[in-house]
Protein backbone atom coordinates (compact mmCIF):
# COMPACT_ATOMS: atom_id res chain seq x y z
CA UNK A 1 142.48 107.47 108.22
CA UNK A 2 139.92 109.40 109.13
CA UNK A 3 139.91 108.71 112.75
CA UNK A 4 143.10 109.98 112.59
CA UNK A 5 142.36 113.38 110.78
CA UNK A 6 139.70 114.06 113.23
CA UNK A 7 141.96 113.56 116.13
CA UNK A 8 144.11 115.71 114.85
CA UNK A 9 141.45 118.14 114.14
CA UNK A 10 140.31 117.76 117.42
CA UNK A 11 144.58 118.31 118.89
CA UNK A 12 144.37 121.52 117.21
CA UNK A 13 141.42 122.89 118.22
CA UNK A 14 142.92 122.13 122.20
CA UNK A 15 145.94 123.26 121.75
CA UNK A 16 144.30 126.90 120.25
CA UNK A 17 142.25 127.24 123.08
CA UNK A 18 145.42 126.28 125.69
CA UNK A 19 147.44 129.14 123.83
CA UNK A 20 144.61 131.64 123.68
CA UNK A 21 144.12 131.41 127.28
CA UNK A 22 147.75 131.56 128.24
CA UNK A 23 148.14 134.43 126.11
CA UNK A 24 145.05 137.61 127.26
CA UNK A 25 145.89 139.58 124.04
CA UNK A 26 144.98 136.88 121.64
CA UNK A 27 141.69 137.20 120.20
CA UNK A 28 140.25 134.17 117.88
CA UNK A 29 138.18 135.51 114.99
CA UNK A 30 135.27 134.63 114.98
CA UNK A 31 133.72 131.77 112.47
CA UNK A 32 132.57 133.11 108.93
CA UNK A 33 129.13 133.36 108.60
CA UNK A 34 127.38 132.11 105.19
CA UNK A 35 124.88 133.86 103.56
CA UNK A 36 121.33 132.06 104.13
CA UNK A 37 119.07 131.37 101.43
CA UNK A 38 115.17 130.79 101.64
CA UNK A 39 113.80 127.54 100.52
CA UNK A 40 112.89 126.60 97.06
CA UNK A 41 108.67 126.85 96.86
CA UNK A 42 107.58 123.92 96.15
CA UNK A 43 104.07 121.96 95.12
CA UNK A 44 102.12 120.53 98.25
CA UNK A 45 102.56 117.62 99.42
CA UNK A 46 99.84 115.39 99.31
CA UNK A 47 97.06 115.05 101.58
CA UNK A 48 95.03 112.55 103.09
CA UNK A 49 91.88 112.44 101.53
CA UNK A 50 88.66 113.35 103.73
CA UNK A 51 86.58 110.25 103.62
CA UNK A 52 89.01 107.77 103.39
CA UNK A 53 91.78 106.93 105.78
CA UNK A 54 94.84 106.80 104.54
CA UNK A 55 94.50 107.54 100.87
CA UNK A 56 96.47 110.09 99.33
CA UNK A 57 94.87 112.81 96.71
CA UNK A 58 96.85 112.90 94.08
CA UNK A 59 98.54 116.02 93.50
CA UNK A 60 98.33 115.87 90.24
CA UNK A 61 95.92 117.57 87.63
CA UNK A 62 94.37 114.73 85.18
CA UNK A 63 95.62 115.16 82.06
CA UNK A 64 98.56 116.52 82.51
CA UNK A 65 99.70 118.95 78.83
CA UNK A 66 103.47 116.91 78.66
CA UNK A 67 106.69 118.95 78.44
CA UNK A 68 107.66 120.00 74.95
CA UNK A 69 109.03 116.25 73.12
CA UNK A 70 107.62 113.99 75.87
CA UNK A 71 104.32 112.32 76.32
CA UNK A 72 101.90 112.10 79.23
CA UNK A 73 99.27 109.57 79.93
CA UNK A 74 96.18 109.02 82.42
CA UNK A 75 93.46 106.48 83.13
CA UNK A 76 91.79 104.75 85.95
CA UNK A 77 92.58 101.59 87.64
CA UNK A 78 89.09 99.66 88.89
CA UNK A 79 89.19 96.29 90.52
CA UNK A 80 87.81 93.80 88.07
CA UNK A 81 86.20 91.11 91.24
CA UNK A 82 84.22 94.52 92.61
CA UNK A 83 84.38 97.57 90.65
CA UNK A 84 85.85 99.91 92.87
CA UNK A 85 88.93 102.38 91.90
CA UNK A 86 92.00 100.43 93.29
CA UNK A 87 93.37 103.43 95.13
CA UNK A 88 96.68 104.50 96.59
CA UNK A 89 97.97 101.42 94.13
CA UNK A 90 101.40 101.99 92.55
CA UNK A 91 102.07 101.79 88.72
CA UNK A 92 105.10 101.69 86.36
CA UNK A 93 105.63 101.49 83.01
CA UNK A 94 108.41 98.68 81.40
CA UNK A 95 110.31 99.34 78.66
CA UNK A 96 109.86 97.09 75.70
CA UNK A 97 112.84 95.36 74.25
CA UNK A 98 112.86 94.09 71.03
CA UNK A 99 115.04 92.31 68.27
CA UNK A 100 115.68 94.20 65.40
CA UNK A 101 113.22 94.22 62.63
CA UNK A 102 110.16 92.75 64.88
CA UNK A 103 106.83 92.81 63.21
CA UNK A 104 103.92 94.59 65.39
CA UNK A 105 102.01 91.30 66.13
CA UNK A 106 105.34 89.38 66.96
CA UNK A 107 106.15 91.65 69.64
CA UNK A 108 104.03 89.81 72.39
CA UNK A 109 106.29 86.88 72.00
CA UNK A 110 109.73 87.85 70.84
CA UNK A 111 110.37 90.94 72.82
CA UNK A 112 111.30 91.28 76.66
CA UNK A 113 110.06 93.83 79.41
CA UNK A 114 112.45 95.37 81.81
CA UNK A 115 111.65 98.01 84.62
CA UNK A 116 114.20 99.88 85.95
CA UNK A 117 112.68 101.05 89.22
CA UNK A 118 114.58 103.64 90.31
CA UNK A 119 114.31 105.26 86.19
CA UNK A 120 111.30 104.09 84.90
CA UNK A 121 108.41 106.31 84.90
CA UNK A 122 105.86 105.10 87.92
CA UNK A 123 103.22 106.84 90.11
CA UNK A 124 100.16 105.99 92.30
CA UNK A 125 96.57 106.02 92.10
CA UNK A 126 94.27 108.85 93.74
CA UNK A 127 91.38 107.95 96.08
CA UNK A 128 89.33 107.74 92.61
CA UNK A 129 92.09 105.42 91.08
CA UNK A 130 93.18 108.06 88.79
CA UNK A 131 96.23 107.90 87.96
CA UNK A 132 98.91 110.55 85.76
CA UNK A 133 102.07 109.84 83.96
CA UNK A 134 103.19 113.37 83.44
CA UNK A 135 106.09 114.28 80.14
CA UNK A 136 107.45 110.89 80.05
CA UNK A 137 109.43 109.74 77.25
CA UNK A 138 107.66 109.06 74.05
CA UNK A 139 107.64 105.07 73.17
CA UNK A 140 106.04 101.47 73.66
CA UNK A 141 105.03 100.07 77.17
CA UNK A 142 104.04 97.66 79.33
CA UNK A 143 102.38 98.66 82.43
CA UNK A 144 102.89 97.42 85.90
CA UNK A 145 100.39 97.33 88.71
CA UNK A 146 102.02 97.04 92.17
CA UNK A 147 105.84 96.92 93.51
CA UNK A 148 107.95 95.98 90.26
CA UNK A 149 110.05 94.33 92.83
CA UNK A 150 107.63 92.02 94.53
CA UNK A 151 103.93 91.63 93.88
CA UNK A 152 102.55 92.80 91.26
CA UNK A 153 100.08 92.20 87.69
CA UNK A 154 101.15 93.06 84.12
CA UNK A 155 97.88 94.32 82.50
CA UNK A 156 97.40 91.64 80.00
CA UNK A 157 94.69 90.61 77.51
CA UNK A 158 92.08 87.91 77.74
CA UNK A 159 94.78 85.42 76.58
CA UNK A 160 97.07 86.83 78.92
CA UNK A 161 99.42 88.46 76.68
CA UNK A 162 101.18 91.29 77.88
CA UNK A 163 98.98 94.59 76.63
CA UNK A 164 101.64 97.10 74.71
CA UNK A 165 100.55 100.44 75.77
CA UNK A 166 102.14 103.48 72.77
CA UNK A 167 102.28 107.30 73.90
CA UNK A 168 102.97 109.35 71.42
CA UNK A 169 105.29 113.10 72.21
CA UNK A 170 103.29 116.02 72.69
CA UNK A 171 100.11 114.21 73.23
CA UNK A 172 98.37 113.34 76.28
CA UNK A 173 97.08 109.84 75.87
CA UNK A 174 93.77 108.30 77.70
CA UNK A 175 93.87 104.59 78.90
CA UNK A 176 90.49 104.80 80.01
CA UNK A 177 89.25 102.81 82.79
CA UNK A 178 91.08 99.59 83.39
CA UNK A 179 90.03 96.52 85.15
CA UNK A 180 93.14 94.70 87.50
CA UNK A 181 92.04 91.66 88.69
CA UNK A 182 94.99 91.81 91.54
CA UNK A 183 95.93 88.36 92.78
């Protein structure tokens, strides 16, 4: 079907040209011309840091004041086995699923944690590990270190519990530094 349109597209066009060449007086107007509008200004893009191939600086100021409603949150990833910031390292937050009527302390073991990736709030580390999640919906998460989709470490506790992380609207909340021990 729509080889077919554009060949007849295509017919048309031909047989305007054939007629405006057997025929000096016809003139074609020309094509309409559409206004042109400048480019939206937009934040930089990230840059590679200095001293350190390859790692972005985040473009984001830490904290972050959230939108009016939502909630932002910071902290700093460091590798637990050496200390250093785990930079350029991607993070999402999982929604929390619960039963109805779940007490606090249950939630560990009767709820569920989904990611959506392509809705769920996520972002990357700096070359510090810093890392922002700026006017995200107020709630209860559980946080996600590396691709949701493949690798990756749910920051748990020492019994290796899922850790339920709340942010609270029109707050900016601190996680602090956090040690991933990324296996």
């Amino acid at each position: 079907m729509v080889l077919q349109r554009f060949a007849l597209a295509a017919l048309l066009g031909i047989l305007i040209l054939a007629l405006a060449a057997c025929n000096p007086g016809l003139t074609v107007p020309p094509a309409p011309t559409l206004p042109v509008s400048p480019l939206p200004t937009q934040a930089p893009l990230p840059t590679a840091a200095a001293n350190t191939p390859g790692v972005l600086e985040s473009p984001l100021p830490v904290p972050v004041t959230p939108d009016a409603g939502t909630a932002s949150a910071t902290g700093r990833l460091i590798n637990a086995s050496t200390s250093e910031p785990l930079t350029n390292q991607s993070l999402s937050l999982g929604a929390i699923i619960c039963p109805p009527d779940v007490a606090e302390e249950d939630k560990r073991d009767l709820c569920v944690y989904a990611i959506d990736a392509a809705f769920d709030p996520s972002t990357l580390t700096d070359n510090a590990g810093r890392f922002t999640f700026a006017s995200i919906k107020a709630g209860e998460y559980v946080m996600v270190v590396g691709n949701p989709e493949a690798k990756h470490t749910i920051l748990a506790n020492s019994a290796n519990q899922p850790l339920i992380w709340k942010v609270e609207a029109d707050k900016v909340t601190d996680f602090g530094d956090l040690e991933v021990d990324l296996r």
